[in-house]
N, C-alpha and C. Protein backbone atom coordinates (compact mmCIF):
# COMPACT_ATOMS: atom_id res chain seq x y z
N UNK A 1 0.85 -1.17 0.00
CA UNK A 1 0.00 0.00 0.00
C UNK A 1 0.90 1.23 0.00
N UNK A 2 0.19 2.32 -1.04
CA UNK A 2 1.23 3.57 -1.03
C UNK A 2 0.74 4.25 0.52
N UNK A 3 1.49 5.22 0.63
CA UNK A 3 0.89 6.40 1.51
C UNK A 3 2.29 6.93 1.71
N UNK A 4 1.62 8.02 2.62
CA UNK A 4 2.33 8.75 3.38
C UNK A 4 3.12 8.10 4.77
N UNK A 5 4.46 7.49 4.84
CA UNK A 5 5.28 7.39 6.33
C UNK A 5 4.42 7.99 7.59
N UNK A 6 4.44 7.09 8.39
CA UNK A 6 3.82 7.54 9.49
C UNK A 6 4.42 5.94 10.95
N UNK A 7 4.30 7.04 12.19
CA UNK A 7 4.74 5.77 13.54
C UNK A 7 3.62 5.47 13.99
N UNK A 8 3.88 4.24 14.17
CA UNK A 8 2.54 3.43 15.08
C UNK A 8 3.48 3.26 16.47
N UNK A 9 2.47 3.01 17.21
CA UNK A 9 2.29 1.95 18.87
C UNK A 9 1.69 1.47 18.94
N UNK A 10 2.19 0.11 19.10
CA UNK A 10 1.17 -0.80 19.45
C UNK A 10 1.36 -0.61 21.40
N UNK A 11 -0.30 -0.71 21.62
CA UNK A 11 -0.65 -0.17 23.11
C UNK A 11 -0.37 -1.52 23.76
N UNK A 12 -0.51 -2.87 23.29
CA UNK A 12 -0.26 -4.24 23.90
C UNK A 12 0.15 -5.23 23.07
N UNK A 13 0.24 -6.37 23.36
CA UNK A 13 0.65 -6.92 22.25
C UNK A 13 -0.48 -7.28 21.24
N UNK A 14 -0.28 -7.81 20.23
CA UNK A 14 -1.58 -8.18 19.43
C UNK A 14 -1.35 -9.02 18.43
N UNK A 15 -2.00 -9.27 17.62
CA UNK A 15 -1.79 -9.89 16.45
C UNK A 15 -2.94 -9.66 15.21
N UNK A 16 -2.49 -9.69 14.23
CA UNK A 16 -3.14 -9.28 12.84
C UNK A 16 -2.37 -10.42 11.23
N UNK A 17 -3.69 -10.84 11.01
CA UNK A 17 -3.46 -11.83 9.89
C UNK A 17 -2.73 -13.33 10.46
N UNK A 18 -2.71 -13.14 11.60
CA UNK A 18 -1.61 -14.48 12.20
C UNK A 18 0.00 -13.97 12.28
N UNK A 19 -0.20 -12.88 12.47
CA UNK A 19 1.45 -12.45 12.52
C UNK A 19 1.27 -11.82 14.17
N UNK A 20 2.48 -11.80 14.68
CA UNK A 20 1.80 -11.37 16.17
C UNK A 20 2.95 -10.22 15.89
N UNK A 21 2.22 -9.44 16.97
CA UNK A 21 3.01 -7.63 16.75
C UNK A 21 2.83 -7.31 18.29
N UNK A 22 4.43 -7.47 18.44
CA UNK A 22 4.86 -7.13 20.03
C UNK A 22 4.37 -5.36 20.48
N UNK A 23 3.88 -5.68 21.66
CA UNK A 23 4.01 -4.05 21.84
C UNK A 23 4.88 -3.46 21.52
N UNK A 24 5.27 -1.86 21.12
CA UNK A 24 6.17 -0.71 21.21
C UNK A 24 5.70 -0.48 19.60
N UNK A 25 7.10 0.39 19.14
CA UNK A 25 7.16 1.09 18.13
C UNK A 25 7.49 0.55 16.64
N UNK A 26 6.01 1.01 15.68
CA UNK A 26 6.58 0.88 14.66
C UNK A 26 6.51 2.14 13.73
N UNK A 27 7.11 1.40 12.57
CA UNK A 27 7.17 2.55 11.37
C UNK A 27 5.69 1.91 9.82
N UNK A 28 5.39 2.45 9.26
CA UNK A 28 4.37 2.14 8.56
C UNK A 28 3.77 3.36 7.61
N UNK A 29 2.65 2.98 6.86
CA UNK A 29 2.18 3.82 6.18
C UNK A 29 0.68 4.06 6.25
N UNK A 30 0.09 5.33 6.26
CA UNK A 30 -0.91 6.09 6.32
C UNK A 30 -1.87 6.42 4.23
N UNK A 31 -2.42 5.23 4.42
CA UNK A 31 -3.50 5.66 3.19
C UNK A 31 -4.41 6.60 3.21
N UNK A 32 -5.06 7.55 2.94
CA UNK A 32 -6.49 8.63 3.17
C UNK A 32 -7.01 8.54 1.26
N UNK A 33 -8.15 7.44 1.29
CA UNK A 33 -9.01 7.72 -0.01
C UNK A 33 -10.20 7.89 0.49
N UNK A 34 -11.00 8.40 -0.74
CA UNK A 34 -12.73 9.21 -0.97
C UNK A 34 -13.51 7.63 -0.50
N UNK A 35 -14.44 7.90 0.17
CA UNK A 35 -15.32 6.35 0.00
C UNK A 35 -16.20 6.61 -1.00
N UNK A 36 -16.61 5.45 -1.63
CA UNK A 36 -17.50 5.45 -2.84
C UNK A 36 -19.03 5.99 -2.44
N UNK A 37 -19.33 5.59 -1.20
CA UNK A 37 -20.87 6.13 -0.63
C UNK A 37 -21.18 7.36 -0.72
N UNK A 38 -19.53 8.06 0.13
CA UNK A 38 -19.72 9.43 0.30
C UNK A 38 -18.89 10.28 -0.98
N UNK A 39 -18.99 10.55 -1.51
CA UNK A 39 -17.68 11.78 -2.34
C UNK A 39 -16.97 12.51 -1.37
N UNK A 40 -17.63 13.42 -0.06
CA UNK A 40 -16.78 14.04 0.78
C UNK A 40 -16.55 13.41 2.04
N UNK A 41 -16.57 12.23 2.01
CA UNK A 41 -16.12 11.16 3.04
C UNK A 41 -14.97 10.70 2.90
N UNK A 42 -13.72 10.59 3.87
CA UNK A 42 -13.16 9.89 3.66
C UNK A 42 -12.10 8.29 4.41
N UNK A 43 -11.22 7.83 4.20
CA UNK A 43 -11.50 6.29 4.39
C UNK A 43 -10.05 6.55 5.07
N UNK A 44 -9.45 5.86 6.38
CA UNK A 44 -8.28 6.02 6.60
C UNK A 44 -7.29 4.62 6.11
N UNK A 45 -6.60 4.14 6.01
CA UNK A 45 -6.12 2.73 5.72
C UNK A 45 -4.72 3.24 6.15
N UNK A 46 -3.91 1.82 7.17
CA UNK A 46 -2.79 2.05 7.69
C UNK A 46 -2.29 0.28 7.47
N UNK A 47 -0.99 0.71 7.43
CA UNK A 47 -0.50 -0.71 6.76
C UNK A 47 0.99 -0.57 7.63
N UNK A 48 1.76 -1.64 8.69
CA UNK A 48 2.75 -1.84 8.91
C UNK A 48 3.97 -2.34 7.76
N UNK A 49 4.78 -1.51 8.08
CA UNK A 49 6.58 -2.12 6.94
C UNK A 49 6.78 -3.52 7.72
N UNK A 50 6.89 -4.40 7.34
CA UNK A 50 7.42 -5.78 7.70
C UNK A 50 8.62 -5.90 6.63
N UNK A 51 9.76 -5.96 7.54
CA UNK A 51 11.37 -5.42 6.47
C UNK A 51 11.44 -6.76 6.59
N UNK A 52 11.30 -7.41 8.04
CA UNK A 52 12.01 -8.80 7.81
C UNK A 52 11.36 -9.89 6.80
N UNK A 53 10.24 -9.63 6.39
CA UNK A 53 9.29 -10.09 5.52
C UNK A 53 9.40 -9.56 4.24
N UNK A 54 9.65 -8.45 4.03
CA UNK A 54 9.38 -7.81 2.67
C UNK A 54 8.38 -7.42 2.30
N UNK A 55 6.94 -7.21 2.87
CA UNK A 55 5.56 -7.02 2.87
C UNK A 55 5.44 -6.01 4.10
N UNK A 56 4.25 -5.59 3.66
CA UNK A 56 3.42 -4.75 4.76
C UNK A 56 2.01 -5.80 5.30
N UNK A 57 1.91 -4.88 6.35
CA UNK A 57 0.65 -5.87 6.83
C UNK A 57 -0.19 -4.71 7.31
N UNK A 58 -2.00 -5.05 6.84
CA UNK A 58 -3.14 -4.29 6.81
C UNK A 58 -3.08 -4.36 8.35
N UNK A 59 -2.84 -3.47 9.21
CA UNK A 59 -3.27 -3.09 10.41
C UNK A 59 -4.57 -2.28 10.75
N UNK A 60 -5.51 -1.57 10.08
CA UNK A 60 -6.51 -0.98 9.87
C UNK A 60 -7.65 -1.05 11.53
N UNK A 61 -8.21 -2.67 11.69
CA UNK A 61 -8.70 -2.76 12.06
C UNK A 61 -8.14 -2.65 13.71
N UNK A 62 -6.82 -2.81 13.88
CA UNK A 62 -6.00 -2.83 14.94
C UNK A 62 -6.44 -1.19 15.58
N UNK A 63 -6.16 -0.49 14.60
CA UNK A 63 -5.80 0.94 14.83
C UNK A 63 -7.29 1.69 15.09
N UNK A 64 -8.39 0.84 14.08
CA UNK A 64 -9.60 1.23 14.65
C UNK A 64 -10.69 1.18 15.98
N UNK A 65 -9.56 -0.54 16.56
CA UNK A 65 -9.65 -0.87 18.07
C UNK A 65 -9.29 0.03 18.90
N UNK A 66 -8.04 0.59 18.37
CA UNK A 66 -7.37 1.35 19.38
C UNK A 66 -5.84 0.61 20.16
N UNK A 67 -5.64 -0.50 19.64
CA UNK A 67 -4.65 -1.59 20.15
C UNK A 67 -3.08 -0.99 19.32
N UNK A 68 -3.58 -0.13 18.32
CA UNK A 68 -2.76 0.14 17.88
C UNK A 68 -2.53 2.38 17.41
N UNK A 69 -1.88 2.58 18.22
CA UNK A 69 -2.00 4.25 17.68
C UNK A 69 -0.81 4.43 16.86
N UNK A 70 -1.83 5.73 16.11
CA UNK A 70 -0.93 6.51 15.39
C UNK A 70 -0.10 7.96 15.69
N UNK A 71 1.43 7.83 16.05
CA UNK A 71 2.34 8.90 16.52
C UNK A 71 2.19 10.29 15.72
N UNK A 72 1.40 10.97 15.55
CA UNK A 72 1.42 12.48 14.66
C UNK A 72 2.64 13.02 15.04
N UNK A 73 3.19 13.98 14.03
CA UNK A 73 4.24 14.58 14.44
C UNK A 73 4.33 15.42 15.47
N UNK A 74 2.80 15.86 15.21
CA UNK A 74 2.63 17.24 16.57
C UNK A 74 2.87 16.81 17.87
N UNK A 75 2.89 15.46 17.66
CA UNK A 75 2.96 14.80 19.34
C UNK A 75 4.13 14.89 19.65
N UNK A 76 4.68 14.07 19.10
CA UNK A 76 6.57 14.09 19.51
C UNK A 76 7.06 15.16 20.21
């Protein structure tokens, strides 16, 4: 998935797709498209870098739990 660089935390440990994702810090990417329902709606999609893999992994639903946040820069 393209996007924009962006840091995650994972708040505990978890797992997604059968891959398990230790708590702390990652690095990943931030999708923002139109939803088809709405025209001025729009859709967030976040995807972890898995280097040791070579793939990313759809974290979406993690991040919509809340098991997983997203670091804004303003925070730092």
């Amino acid at each position: 998935m393209e996007g924009a660089p962006v840091r995650f935390r994972a708040i505990e440990d978890c797992e997604a797709s059968g891959i398990s994702i230790p708590a702390g810090p990652y690095i990943g990417r931030e999708k923002i498209q139109a939803t088809d329902n709405d025209p001025a709606g729009r859709e967030f999609l976040y995807s972890l870098d898995m280097t040791d893999k070579g793939t990313s992994l759809d974290v979406t639903p993690l991040v919509e739990l809340g098991k997983i946040t997203v670091v804004r820069q303003s925070a730092l």
